[in-house]
PDB file of N, CA and C in Angstrom:
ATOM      1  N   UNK A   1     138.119  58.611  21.807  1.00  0.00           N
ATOM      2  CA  UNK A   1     137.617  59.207  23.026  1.00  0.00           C
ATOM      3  C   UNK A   1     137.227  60.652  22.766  1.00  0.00           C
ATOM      4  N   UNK A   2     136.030  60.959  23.501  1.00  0.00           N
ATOM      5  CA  UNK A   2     135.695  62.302  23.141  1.00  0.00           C
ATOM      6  C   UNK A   2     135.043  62.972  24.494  1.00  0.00           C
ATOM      7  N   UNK A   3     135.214  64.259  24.900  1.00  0.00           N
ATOM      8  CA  UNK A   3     134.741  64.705  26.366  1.00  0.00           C
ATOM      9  C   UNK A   3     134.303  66.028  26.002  1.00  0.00           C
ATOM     10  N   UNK A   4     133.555  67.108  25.919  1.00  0.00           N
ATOM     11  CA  UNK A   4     132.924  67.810  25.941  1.00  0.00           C
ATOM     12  C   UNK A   4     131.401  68.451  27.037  1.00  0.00           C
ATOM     13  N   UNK A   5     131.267  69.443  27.018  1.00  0.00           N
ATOM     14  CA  UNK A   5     130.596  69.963  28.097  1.00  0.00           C
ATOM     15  C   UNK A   5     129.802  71.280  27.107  1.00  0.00           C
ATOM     16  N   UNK A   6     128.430  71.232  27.701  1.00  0.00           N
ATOM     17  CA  UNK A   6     127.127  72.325  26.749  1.00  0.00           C
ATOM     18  C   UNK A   6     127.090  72.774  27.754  1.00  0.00           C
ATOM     19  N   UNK A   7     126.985  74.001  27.681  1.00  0.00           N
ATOM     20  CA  UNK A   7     126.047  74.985  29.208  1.00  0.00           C
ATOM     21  C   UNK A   7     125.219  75.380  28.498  1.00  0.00           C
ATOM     22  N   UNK A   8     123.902  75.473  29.195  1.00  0.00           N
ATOM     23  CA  UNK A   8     122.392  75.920  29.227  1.00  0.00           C
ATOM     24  C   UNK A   8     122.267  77.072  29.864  1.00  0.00           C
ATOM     25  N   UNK A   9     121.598  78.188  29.525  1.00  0.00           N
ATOM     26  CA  UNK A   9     121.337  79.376  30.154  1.00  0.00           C
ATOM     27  C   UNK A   9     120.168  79.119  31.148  1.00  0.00           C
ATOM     28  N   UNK A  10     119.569  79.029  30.784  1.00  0.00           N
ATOM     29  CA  UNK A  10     118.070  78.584  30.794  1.00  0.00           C
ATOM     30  C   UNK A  10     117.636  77.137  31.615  1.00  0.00           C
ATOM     31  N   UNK A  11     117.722  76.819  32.970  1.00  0.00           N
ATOM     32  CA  UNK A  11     117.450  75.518  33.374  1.00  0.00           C
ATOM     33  C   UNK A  11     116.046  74.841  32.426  1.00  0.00           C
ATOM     34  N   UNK A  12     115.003  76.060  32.077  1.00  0.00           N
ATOM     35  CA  UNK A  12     113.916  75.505  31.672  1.00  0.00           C
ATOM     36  C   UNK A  12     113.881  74.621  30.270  1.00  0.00           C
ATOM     37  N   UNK A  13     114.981  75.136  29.485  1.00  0.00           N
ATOM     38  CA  UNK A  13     115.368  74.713  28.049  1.00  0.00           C
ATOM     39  C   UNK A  13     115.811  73.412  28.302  1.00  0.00           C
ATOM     40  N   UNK A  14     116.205  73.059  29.269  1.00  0.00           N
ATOM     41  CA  UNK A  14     117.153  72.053  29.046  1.00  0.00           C
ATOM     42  C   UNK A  14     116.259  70.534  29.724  1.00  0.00           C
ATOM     43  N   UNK A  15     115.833  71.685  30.690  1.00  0.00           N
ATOM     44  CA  UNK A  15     114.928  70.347  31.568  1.00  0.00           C
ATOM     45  C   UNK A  15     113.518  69.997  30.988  1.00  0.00           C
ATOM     46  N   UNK A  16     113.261  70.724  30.180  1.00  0.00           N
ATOM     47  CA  UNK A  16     112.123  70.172  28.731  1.00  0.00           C
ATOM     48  C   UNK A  16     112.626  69.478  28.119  1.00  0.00           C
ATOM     49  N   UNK A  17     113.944  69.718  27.437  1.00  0.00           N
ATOM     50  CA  UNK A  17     114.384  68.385  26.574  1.00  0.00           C
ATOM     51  C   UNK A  17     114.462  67.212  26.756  1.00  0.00           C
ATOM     52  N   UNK A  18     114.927  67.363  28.005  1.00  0.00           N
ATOM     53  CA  UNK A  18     115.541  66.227  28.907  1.00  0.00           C
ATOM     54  C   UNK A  18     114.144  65.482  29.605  1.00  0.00           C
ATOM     55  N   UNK A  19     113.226  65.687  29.382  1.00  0.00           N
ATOM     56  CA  UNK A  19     111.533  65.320  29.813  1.00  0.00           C
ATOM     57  C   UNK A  19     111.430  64.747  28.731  1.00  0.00           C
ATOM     58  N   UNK A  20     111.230  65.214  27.561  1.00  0.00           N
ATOM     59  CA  UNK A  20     110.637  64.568  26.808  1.00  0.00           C
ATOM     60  C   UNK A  20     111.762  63.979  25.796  1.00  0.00           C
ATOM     61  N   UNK A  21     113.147  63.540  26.218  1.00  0.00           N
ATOM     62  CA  UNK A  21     113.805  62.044  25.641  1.00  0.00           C
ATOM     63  C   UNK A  21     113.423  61.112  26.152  1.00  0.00           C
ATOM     64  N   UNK A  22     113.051  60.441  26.172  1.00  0.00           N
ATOM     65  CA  UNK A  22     112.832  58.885  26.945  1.00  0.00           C
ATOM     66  C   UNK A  22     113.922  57.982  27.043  1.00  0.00           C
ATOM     67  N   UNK A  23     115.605  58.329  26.122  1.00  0.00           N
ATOM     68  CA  UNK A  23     116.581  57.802  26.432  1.00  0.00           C
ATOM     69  C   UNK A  23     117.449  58.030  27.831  1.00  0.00           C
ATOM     70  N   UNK A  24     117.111  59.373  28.342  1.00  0.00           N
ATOM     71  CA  UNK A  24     117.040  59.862  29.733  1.00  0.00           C
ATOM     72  C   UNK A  24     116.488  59.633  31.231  1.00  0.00           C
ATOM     73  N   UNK A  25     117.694  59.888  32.246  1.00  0.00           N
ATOM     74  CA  UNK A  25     116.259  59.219  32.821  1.00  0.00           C
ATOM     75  C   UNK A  25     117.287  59.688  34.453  1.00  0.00           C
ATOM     76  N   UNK A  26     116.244  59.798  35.595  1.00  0.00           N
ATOM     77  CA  UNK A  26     117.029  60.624  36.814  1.00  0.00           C
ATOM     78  C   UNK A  26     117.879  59.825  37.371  1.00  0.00           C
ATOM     79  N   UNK A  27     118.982  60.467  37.760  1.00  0.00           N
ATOM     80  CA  UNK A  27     119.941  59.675  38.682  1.00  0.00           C
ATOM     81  C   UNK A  27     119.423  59.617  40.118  1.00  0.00           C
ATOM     82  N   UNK A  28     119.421  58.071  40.960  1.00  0.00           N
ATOM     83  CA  UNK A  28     118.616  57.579  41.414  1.00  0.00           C
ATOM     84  C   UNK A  28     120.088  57.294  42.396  1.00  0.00           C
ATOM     85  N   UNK A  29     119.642  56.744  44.031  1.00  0.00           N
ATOM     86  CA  UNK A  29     120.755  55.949  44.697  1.00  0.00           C
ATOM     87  C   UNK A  29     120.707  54.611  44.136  1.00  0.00           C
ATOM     88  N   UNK A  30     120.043  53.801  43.463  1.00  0.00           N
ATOM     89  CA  UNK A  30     120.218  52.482  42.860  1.00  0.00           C
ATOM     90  C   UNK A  30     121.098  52.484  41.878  1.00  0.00           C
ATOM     91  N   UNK A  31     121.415  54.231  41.024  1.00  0.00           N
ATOM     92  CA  UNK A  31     121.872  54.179  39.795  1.00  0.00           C
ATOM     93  C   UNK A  31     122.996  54.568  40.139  1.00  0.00           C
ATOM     94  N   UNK A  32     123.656  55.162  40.678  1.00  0.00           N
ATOM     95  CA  UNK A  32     124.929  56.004  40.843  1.00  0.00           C
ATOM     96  C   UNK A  32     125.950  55.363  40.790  1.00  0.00           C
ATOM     97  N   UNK A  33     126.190  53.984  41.418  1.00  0.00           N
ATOM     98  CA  UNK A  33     127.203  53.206  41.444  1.00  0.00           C
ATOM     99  C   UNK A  33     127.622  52.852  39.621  1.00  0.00           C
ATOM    100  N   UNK A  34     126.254  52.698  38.980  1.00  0.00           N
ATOM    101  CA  UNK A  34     127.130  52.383  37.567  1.00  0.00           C
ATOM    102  C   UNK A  34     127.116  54.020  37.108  1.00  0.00           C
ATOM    103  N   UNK A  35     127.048  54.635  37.160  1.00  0.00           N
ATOM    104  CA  UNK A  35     127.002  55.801  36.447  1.00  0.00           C
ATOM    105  C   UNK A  35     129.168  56.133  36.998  1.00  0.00           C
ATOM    106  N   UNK A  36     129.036  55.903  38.540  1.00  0.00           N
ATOM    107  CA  UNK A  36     130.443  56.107  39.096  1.00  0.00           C
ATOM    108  C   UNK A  36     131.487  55.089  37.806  1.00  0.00           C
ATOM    109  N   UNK A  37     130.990  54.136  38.346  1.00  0.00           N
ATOM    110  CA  UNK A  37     131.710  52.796  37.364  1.00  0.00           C
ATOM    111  C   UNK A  37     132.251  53.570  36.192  1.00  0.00           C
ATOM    112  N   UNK A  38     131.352  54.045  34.906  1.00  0.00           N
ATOM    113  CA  UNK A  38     131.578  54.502  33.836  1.00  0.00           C
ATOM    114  C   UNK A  38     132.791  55.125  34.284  1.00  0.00           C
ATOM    115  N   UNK A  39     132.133  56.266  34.767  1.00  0.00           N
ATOM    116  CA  UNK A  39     133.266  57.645  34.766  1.00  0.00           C
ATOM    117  C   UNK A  39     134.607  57.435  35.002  1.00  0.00           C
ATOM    118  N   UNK A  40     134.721  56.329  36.331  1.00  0.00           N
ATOM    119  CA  UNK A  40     136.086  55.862  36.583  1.00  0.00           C
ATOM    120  C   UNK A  40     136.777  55.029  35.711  1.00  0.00           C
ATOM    121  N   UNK A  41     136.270  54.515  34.840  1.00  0.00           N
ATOM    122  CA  UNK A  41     136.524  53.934  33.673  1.00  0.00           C
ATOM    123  C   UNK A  41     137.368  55.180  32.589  1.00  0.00           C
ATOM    124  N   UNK A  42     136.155  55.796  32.663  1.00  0.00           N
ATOM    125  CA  UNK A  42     136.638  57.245  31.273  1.00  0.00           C
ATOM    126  C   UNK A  42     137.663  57.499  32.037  1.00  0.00           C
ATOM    127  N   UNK A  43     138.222  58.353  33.165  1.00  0.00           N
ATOM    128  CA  UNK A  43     138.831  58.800  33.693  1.00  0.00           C
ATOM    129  C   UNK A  43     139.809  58.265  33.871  1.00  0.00           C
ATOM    130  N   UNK A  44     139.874  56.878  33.664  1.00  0.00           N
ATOM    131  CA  UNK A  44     141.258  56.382  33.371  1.00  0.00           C
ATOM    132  C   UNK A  44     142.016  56.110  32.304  1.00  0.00           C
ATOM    133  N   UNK A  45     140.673  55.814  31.047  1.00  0.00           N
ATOM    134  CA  UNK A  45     141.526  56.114  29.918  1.00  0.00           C
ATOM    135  C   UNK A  45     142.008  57.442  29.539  1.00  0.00           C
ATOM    136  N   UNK A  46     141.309  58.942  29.867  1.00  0.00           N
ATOM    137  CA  UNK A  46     141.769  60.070  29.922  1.00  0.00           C
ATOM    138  C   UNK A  46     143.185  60.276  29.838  1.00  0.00           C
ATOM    139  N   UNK A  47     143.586  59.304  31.387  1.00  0.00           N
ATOM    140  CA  UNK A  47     145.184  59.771  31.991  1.00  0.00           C
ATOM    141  C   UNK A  47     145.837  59.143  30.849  1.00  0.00           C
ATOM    142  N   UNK A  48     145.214  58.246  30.275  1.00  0.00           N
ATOM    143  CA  UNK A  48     146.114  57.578  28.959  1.00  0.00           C
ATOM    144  C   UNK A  48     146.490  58.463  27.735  1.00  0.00           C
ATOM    145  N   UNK A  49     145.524  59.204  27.845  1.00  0.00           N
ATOM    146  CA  UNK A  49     145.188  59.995  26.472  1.00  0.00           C
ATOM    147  C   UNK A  49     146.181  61.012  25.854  1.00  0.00           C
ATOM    148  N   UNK A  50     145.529  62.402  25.069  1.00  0.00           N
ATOM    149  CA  UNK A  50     146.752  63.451  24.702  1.00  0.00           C
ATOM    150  C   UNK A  50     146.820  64.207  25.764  1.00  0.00           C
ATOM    151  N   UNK A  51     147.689  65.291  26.102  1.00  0.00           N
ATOM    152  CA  UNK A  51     147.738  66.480  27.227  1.00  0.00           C
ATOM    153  C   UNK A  51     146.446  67.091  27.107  1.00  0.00           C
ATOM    154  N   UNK A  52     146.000  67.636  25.431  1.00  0.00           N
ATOM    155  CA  UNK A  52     144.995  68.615  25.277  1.00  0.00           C
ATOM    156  C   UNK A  52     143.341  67.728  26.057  1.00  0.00           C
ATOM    157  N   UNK A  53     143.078  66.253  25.661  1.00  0.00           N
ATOM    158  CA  UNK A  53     142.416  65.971  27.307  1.00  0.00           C
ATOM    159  C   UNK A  53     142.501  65.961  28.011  1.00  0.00           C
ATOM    160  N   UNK A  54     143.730  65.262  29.142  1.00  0.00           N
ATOM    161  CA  UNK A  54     143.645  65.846  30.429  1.00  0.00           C
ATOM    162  C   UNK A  54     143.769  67.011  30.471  1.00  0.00           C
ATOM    163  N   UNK A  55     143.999  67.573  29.827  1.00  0.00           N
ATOM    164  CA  UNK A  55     144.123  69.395  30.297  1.00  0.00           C
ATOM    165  C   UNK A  55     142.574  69.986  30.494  1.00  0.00           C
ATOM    166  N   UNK A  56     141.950  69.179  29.240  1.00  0.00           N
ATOM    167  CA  UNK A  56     140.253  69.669  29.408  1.00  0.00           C
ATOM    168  C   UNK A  56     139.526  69.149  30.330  1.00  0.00           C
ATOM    169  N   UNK A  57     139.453  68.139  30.665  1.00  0.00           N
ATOM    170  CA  UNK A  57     138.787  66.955  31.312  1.00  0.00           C
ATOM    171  C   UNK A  57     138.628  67.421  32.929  1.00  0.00           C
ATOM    172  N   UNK A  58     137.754  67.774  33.304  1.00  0.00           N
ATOM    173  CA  UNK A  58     137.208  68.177  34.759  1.00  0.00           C
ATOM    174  C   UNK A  58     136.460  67.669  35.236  1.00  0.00           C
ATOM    175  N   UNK A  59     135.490  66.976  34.894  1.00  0.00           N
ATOM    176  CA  UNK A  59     134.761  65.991  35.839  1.00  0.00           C
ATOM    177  C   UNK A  59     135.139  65.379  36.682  1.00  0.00           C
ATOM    178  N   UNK A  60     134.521  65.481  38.092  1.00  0.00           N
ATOM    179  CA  UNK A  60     134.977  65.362  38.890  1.00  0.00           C
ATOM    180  C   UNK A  60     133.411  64.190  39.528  1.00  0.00           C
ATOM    181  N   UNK A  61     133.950  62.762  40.379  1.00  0.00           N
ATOM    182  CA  UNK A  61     132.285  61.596  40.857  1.00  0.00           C
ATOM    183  C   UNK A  61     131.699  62.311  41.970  1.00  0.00           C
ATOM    184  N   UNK A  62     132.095  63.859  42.795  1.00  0.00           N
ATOM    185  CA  UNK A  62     131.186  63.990  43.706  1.00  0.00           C
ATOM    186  C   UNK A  62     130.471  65.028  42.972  1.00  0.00           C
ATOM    187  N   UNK A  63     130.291  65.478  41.429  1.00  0.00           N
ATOM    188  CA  UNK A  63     129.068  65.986  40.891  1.00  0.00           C
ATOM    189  C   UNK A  63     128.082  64.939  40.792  1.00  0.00           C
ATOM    190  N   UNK A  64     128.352  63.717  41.338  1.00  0.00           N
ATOM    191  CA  UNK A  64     127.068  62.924  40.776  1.00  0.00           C
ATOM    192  C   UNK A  64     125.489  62.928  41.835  1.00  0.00           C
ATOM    193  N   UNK A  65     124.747  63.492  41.907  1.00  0.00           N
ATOM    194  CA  UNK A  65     123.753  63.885  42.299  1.00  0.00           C
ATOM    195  C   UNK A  65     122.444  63.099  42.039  1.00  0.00           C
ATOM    196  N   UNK A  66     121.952  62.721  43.237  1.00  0.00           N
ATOM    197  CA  UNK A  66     120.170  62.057  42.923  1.00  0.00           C
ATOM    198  C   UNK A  66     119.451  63.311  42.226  1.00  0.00           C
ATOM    199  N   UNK A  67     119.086  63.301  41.300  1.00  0.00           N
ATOM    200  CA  UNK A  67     117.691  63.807  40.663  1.00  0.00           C
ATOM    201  C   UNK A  67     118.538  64.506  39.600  1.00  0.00           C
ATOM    202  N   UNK A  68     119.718  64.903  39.069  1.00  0.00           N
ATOM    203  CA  UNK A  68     120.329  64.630  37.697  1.00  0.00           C
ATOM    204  C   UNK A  68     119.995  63.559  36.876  1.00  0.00           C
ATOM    205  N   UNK A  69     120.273  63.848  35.598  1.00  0.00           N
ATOM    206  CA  UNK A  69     119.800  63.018  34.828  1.00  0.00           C
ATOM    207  C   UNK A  69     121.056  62.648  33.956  1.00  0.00           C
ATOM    208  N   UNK A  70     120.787  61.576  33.589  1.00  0.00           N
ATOM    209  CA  UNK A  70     121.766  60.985  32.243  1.00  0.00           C
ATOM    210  C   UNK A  70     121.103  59.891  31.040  1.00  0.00           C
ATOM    211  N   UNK A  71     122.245  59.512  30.499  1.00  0.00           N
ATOM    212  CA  UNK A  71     121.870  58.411  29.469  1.00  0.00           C
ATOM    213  C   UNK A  71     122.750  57.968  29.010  1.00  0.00           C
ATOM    214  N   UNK A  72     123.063  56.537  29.108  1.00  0.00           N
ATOM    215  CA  UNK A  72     123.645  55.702  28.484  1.00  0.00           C
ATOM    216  C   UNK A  72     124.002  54.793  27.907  1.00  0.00           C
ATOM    217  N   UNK A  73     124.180  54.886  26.514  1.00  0.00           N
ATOM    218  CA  UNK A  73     124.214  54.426  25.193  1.00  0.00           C
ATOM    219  C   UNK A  73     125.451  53.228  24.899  1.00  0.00           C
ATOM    220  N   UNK A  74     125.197  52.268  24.875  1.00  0.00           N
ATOM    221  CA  UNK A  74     126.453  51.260  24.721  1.00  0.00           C
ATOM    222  C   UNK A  74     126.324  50.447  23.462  1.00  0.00           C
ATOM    223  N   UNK A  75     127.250  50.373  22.490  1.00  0.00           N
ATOM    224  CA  UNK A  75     127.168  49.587  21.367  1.00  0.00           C
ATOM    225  C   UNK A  75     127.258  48.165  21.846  1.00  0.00           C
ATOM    226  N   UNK A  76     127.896  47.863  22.885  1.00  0.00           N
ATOM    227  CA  UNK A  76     128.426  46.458  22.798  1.00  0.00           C
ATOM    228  C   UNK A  76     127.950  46.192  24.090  1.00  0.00           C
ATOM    229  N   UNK A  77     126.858  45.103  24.040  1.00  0.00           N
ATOM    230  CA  UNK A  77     125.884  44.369  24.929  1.00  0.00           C
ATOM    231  C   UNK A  77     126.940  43.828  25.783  1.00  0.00           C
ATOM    232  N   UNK A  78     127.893  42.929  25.641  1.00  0.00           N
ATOM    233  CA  UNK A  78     128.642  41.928  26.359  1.00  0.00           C
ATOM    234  C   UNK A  78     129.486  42.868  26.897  1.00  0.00           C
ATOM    235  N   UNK A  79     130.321  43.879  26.729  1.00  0.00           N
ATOM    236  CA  UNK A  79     130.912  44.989  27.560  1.00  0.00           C
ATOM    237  C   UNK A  79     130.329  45.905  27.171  1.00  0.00           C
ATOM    238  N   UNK A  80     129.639  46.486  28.203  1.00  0.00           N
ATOM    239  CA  UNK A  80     129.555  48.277  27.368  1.00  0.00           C
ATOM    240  C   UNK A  80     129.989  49.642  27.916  1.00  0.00           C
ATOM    241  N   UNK A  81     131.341  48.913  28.292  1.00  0.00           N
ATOM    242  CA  UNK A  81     132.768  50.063  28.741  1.00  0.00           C
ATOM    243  C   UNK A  81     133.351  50.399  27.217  1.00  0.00           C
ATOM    244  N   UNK A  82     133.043  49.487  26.843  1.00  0.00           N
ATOM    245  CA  UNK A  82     134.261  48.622  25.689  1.00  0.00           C
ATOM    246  C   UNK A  82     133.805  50.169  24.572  1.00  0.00           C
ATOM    247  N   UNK A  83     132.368  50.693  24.327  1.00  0.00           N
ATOM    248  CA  UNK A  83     132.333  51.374  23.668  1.00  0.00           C
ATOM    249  C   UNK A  83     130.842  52.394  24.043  1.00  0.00           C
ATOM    250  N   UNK A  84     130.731  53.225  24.010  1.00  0.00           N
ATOM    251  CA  UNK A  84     129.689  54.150  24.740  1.00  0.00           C
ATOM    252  C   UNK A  84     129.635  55.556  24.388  1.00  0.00           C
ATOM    253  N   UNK A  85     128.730  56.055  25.169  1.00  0.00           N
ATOM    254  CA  UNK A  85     128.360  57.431  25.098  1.00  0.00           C
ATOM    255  C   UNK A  85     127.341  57.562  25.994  1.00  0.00           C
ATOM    256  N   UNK A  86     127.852  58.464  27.356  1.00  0.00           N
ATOM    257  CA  UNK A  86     127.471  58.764  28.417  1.00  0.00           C
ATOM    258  C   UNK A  86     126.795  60.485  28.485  1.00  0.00           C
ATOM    259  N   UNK A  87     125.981  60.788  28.046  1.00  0.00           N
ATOM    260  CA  UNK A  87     125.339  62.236  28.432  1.00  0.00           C
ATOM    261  C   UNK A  87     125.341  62.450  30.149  1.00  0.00           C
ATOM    262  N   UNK A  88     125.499  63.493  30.787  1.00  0.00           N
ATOM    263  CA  UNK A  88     124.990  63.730  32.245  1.00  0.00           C
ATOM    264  C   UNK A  88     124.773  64.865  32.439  1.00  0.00           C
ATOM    265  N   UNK A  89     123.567  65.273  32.792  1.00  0.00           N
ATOM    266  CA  UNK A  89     123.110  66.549  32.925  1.00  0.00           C
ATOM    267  C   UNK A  89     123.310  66.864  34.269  1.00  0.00           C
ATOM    268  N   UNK A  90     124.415  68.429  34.713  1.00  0.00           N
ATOM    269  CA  UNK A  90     124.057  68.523  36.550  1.00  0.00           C
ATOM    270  C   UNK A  90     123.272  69.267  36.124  1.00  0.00           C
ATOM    271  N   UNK A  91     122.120  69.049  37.091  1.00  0.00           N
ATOM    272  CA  UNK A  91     121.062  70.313  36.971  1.00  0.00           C
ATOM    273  C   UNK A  91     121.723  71.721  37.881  1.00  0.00           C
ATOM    274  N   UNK A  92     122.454  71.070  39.004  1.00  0.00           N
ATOM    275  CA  UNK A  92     122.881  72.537  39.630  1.00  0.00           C
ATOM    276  C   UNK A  92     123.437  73.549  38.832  1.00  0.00           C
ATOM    277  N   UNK A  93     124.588  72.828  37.980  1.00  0.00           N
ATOM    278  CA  UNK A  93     125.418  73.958  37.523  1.00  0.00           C
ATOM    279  C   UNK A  93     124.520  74.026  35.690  1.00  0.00           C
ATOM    280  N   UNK A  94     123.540  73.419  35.533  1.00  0.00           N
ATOM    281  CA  UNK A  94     122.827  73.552  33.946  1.00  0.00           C
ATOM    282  C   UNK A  94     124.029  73.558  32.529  1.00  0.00           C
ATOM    283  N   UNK A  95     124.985  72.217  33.161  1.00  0.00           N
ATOM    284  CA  UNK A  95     125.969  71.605  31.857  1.00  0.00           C
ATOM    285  C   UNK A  95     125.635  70.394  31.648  1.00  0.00           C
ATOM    286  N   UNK A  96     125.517  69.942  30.526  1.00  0.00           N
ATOM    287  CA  UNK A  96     125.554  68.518  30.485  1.00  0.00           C
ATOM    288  C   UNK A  96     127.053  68.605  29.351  1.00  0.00           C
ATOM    289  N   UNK A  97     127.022  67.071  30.325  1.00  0.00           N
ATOM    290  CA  UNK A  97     128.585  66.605  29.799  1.00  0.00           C
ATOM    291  C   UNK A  97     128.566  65.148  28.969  1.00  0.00           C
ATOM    292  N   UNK A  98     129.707  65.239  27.692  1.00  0.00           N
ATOM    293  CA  UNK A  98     129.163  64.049  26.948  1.00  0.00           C
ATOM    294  C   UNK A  98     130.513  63.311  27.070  1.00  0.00           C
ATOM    295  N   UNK A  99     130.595  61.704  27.247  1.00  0.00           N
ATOM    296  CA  UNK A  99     131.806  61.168  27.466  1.00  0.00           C
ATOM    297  C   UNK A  99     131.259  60.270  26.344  1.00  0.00           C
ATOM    298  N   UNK A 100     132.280  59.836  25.426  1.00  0.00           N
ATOM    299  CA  UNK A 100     132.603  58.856  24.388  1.00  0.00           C
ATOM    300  C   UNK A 100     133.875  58.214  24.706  1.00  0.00           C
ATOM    301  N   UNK A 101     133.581  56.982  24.913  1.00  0.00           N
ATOM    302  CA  UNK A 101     135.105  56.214  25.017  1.00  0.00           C
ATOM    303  C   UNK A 101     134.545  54.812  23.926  1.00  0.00           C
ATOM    304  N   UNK A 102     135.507  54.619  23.143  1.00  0.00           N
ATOM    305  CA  UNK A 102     135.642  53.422  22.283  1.00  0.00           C
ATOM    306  C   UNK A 102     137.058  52.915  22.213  1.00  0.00           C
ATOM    307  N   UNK A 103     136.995  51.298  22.596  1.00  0.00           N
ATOM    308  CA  UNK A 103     138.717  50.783  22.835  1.00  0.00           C
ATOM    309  C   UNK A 103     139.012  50.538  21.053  1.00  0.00           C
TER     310      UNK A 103
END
């Protein structure tokens, strides 16, 4: 498991990058429910985890916002809780946050 957070100075730096990945893509009301799904997922293996993650670990599901962006990457077609990597960009606060969970 891995949780980390980038801050961007610059909204413009970030929201160019994030244009031209095509693995990216805006958080939508159709999308939010799996994007929630994930997180509550991570967030529970978290509480499992060492102190030094929950101690880091702040994400919180009412940052999840229509017109943020994310991407998510799943090794394993038949579950892809089971192993992943979740990018989410808030545009308000200009962090994107990276969640890795593998069982």
């Amino acid at each position: 498991m891995d949780y980390h957070k980038y801050y961007y100075v610059n909204n413009n730096d970030i929201s160019e990058s994030i244009k031209s990945n095509d693995n990216f893509q805006k958080v939508t009301n159709e999308n939010t429910d799996s994007i929630k799904n994930c997180i509550e997922y991570f967030s529970g293996r978290i509480n499992n985890s060492t102190d030094d993650m929950r101690n880091n670990y702040d994400f919180l599901e009412n940052q999840i916002n229509v017109d943020d962006y994310f991407c998510f990457i799943s090794k394993d077609k038949s579950n892809p809780l089971n192993n992943f990597n979740l990018y989410y960009l808030d545009k308000e606060t200009q962090i994107l946050y990276y969640f890795h969970s593998d069982v």
